[in-house]
PDB file of N, CA and C in Angstrom:
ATOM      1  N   UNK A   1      -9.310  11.872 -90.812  1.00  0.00           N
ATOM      2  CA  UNK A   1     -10.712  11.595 -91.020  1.00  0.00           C
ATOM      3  C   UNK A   1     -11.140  12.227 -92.353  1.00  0.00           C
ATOM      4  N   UNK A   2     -11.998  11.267 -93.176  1.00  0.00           N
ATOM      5  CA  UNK A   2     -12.256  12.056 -94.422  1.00  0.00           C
ATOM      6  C   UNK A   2     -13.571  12.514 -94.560  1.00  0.00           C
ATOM      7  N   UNK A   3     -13.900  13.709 -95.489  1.00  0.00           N
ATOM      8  CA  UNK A   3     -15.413  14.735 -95.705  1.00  0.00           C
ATOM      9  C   UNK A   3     -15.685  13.197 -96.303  1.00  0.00           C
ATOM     10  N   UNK A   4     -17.216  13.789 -96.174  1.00  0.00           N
ATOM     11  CA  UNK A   4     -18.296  12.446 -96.357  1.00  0.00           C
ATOM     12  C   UNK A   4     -19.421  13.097 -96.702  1.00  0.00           C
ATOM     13  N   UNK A   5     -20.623  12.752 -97.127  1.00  0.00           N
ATOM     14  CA  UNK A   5     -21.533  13.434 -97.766  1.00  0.00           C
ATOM     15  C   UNK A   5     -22.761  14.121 -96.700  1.00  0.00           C
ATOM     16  N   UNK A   6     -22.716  13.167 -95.433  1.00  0.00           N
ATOM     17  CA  UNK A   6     -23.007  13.401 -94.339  1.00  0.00           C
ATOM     18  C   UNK A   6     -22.612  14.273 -93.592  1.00  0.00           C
ATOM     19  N   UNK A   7     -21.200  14.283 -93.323  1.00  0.00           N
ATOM     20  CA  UNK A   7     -20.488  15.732 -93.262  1.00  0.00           C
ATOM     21  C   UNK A   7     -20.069  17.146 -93.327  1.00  0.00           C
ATOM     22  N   UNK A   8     -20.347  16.718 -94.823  1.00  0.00           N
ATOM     23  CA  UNK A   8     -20.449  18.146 -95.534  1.00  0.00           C
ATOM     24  C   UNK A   8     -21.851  18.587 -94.790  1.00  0.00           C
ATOM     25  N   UNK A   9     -23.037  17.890 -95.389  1.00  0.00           N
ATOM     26  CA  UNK A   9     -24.243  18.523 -95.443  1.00  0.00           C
ATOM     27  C   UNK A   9     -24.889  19.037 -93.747  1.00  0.00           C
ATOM     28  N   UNK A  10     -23.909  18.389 -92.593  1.00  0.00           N
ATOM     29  CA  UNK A  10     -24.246  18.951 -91.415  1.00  0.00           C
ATOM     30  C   UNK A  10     -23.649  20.504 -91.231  1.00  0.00           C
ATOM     31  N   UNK A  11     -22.340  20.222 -92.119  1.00  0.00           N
ATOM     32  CA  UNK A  11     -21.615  21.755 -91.673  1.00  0.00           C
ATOM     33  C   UNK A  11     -22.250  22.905 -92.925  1.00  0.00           C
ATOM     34  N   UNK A  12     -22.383  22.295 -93.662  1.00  0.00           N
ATOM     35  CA  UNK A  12     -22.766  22.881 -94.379  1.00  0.00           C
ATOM     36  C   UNK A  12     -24.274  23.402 -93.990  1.00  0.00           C
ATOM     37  N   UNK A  13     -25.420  23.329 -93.216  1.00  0.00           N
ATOM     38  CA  UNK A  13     -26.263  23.512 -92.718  1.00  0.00           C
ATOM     39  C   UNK A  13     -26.331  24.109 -91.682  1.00  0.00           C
ATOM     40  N   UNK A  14     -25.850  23.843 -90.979  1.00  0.00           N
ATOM     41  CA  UNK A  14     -25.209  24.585 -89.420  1.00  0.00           C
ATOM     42  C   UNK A  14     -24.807  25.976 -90.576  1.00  0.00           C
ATOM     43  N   UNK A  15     -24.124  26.220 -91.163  1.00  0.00           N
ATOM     44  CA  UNK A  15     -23.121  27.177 -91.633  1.00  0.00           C
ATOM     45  C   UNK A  15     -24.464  28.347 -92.318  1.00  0.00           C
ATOM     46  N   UNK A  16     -25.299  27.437 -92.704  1.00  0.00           N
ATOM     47  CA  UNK A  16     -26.497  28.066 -93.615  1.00  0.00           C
ATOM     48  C   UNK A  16     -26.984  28.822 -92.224  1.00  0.00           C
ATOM     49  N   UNK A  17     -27.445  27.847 -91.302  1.00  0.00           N
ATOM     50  CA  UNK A  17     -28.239  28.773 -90.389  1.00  0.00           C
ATOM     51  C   UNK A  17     -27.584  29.495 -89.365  1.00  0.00           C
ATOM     52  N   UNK A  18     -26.504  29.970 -89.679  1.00  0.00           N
ATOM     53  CA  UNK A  18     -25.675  30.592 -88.918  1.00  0.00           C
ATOM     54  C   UNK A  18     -25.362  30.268 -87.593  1.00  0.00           C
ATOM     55  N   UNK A  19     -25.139  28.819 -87.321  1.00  0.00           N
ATOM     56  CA  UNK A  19     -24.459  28.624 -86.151  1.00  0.00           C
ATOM     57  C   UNK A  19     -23.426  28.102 -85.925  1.00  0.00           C
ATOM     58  N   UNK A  20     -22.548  28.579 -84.952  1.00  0.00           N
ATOM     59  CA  UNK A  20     -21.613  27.657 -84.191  1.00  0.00           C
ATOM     60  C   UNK A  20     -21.958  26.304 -84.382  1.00  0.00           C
ATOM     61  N   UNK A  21     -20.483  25.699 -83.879  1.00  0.00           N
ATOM     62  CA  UNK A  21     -20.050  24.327 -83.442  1.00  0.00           C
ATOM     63  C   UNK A  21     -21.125  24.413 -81.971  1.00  0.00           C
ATOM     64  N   UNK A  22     -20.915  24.904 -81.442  1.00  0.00           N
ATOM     65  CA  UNK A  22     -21.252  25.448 -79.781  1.00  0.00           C
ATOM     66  C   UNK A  22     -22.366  25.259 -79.815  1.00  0.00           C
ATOM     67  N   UNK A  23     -23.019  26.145 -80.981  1.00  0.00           N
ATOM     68  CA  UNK A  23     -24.227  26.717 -81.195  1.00  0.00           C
ATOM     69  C   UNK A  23     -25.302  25.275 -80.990  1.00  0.00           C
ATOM     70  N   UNK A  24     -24.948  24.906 -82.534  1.00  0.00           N
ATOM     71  CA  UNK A  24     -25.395  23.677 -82.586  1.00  0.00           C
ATOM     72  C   UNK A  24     -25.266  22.346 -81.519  1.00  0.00           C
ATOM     73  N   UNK A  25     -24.460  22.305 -80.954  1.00  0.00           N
ATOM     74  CA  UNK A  25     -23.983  21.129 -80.033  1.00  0.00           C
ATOM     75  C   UNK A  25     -25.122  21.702 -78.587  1.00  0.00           C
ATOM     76  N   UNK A  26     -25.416  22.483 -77.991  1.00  0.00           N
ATOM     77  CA  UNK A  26     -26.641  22.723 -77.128  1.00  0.00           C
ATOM     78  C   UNK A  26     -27.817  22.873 -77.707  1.00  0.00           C
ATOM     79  N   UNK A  27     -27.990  23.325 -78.882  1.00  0.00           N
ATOM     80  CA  UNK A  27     -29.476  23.244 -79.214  1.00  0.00           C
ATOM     81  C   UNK A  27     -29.838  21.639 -79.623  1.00  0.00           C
ATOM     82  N   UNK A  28     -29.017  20.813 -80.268  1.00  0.00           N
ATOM     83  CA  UNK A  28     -29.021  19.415 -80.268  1.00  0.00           C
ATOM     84  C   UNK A  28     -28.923  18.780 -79.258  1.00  0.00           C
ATOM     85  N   UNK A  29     -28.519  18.911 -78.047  1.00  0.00           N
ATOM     86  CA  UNK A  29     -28.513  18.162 -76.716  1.00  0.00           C
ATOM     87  C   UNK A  29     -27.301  17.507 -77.463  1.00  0.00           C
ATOM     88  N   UNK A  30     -26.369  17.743 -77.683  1.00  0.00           N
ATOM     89  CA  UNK A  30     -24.920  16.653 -77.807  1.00  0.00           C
ATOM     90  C   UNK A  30     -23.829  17.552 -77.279  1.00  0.00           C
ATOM     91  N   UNK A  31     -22.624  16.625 -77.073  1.00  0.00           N
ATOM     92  CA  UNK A  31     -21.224  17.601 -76.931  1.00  0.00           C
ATOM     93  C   UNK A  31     -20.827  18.043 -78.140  1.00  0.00           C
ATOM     94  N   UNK A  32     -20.195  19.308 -77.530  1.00  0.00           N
ATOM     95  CA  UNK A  32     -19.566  19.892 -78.406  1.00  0.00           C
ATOM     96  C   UNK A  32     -18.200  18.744 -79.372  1.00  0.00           C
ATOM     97  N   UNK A  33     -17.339  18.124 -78.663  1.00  0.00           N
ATOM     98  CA  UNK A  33     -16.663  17.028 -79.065  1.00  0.00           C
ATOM     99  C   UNK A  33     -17.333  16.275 -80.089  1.00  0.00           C
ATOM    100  N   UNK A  34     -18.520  15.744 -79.780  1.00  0.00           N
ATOM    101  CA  UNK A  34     -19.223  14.777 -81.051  1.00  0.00           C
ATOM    102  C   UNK A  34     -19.498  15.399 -82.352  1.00  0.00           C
ATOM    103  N   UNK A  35     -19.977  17.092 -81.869  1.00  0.00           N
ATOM    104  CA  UNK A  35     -20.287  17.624 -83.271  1.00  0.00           C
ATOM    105  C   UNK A  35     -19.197  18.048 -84.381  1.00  0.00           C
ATOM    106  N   UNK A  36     -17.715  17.974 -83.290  1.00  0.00           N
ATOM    107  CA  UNK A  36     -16.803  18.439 -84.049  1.00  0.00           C
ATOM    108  C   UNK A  36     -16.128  17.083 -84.408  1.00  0.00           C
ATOM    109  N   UNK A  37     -15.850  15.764 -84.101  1.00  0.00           N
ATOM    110  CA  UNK A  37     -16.043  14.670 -84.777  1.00  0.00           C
ATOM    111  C   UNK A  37     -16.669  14.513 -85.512  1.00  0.00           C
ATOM    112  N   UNK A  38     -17.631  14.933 -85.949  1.00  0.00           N
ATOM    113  CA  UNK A  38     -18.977  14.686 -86.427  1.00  0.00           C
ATOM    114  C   UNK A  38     -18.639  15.333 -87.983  1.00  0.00           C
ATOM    115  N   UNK A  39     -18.713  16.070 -87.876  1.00  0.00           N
ATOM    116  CA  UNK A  39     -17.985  17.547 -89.135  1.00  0.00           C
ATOM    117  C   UNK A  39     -16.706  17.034 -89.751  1.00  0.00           C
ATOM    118  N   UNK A  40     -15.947  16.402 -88.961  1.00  0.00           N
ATOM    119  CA  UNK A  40     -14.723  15.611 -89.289  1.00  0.00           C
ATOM    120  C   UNK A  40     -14.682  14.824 -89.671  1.00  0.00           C
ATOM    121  N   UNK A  41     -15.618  13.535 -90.208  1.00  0.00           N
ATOM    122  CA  UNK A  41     -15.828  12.661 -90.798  1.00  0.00           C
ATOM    123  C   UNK A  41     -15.275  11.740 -89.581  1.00  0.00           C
ATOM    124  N   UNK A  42     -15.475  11.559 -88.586  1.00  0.00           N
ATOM    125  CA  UNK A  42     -14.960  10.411 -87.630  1.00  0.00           C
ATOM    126  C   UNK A  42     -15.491   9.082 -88.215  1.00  0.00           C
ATOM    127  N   UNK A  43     -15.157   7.687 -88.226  1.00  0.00           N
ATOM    128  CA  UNK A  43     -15.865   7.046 -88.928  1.00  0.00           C
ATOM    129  C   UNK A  43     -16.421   6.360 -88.369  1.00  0.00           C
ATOM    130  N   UNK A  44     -16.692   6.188 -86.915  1.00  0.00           N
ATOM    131  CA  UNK A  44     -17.612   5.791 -85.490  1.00  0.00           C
ATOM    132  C   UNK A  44     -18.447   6.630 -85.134  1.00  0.00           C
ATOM    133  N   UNK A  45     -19.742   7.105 -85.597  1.00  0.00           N
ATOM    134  CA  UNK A  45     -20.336   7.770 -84.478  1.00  0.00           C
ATOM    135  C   UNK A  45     -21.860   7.313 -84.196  1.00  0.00           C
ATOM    136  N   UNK A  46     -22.706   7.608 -83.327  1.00  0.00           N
ATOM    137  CA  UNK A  46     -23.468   6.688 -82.503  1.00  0.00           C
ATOM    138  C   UNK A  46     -24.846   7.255 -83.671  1.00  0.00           C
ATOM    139  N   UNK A  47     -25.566   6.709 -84.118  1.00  0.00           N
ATOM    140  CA  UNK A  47     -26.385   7.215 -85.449  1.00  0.00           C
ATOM    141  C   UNK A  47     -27.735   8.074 -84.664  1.00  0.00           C
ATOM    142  N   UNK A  48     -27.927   7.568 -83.087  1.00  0.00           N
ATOM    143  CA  UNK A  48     -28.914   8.709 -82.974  1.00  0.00           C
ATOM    144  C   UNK A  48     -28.602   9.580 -82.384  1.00  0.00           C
ATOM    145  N   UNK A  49     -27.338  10.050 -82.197  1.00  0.00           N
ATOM    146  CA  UNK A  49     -26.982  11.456 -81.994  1.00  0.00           C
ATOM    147  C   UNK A  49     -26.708  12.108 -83.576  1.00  0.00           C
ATOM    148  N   UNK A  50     -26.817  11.374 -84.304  1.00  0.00           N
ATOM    149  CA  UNK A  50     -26.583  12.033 -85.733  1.00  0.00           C
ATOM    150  C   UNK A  50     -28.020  12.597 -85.605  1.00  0.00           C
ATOM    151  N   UNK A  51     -28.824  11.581 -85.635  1.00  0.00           N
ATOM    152  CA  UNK A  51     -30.120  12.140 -85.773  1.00  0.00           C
ATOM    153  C   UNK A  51     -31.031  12.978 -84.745  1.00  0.00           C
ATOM    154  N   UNK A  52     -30.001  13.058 -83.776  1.00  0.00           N
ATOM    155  CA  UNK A  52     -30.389  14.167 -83.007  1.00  0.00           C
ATOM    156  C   UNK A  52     -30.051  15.788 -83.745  1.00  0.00           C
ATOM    157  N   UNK A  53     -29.010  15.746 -84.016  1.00  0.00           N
ATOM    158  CA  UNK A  53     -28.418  16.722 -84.997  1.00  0.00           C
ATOM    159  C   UNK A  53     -29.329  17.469 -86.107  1.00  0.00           C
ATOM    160  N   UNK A  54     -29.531  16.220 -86.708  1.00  0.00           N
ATOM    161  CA  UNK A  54     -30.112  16.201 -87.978  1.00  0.00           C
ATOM    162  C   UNK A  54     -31.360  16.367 -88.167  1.00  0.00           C
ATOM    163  N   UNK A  55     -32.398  16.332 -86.594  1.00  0.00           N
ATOM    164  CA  UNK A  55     -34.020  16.709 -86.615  1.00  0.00           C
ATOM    165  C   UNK A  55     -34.090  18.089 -86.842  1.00  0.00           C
ATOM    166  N   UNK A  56     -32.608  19.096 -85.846  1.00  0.00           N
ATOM    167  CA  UNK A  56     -32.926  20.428 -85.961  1.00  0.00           C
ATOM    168  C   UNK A  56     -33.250  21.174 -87.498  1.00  0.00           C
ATOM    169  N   UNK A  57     -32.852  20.341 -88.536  1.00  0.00           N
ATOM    170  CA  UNK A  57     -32.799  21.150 -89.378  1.00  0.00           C
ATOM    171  C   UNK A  57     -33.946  20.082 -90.477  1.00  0.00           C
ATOM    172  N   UNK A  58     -34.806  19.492 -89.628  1.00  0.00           N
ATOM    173  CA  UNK A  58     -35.447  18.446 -90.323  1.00  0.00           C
ATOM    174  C   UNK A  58     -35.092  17.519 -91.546  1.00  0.00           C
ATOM    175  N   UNK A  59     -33.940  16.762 -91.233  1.00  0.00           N
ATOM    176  CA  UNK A  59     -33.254  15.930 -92.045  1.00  0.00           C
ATOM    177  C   UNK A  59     -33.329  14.625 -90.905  1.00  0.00           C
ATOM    178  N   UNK A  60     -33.150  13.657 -91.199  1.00  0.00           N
ATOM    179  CA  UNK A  60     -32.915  12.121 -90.745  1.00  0.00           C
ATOM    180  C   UNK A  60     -31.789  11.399 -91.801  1.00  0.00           C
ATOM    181  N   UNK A  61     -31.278  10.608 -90.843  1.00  0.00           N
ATOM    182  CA  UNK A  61     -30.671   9.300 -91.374  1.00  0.00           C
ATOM    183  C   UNK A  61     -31.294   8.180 -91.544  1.00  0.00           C
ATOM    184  N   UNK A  62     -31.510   7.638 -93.002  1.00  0.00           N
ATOM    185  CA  UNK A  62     -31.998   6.098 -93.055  1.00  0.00           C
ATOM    186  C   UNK A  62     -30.875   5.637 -93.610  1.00  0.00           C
ATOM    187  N   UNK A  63     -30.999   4.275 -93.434  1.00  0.00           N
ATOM    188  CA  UNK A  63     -30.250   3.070 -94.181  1.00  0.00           C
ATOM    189  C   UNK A  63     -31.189   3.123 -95.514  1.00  0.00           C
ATOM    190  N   UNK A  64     -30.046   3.292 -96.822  1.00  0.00           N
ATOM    191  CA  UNK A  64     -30.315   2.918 -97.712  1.00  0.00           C
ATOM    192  C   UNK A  64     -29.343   2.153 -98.833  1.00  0.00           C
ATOM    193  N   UNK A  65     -30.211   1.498 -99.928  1.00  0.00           N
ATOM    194  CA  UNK A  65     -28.988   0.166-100.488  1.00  0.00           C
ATOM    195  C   UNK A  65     -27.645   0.375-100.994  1.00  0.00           C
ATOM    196  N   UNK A  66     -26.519  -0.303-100.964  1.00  0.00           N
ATOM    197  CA  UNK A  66     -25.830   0.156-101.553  1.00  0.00           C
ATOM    198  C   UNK A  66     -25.402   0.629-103.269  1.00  0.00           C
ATOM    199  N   UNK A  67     -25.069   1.216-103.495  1.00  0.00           N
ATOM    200  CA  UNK A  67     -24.666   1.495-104.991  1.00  0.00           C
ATOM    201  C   UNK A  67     -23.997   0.632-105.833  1.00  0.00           C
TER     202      UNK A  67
END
């Protein structure tokens, strides 16, 4: 699975606010499994558990155009 920009910036955030895999995966309401897929660049994952993720630290996912 390859880093992705999405990727980075979850672990990389989690990492800022000092939490666990763990950590993060109960305060987000997700499994622990998805968040560590998740970090891994899996290239399937369900977009509103991303954005479940991604409210804690007030970030969202939109669709935007391609480059």
């Amino acid at each position: 699975m390859a880093s992705t920009p999405l990727t980075q910036t979850i672990k990389r955030l989690r990492k800022q606010y000092g939490l666990t895999q763990e950590d993060l995966a109960i305060k987000a309401g997700v499994g622990l499994c998805f968040v560590r897929e998740l970090e891994q660049g899996k290239p399937t994952v369900r977009m509103d558990k991303v954005n479940q993720v991604l409210d804690l630290f007030n970030y969202e996912l939109q669709p935007s155009p391609k480059s």
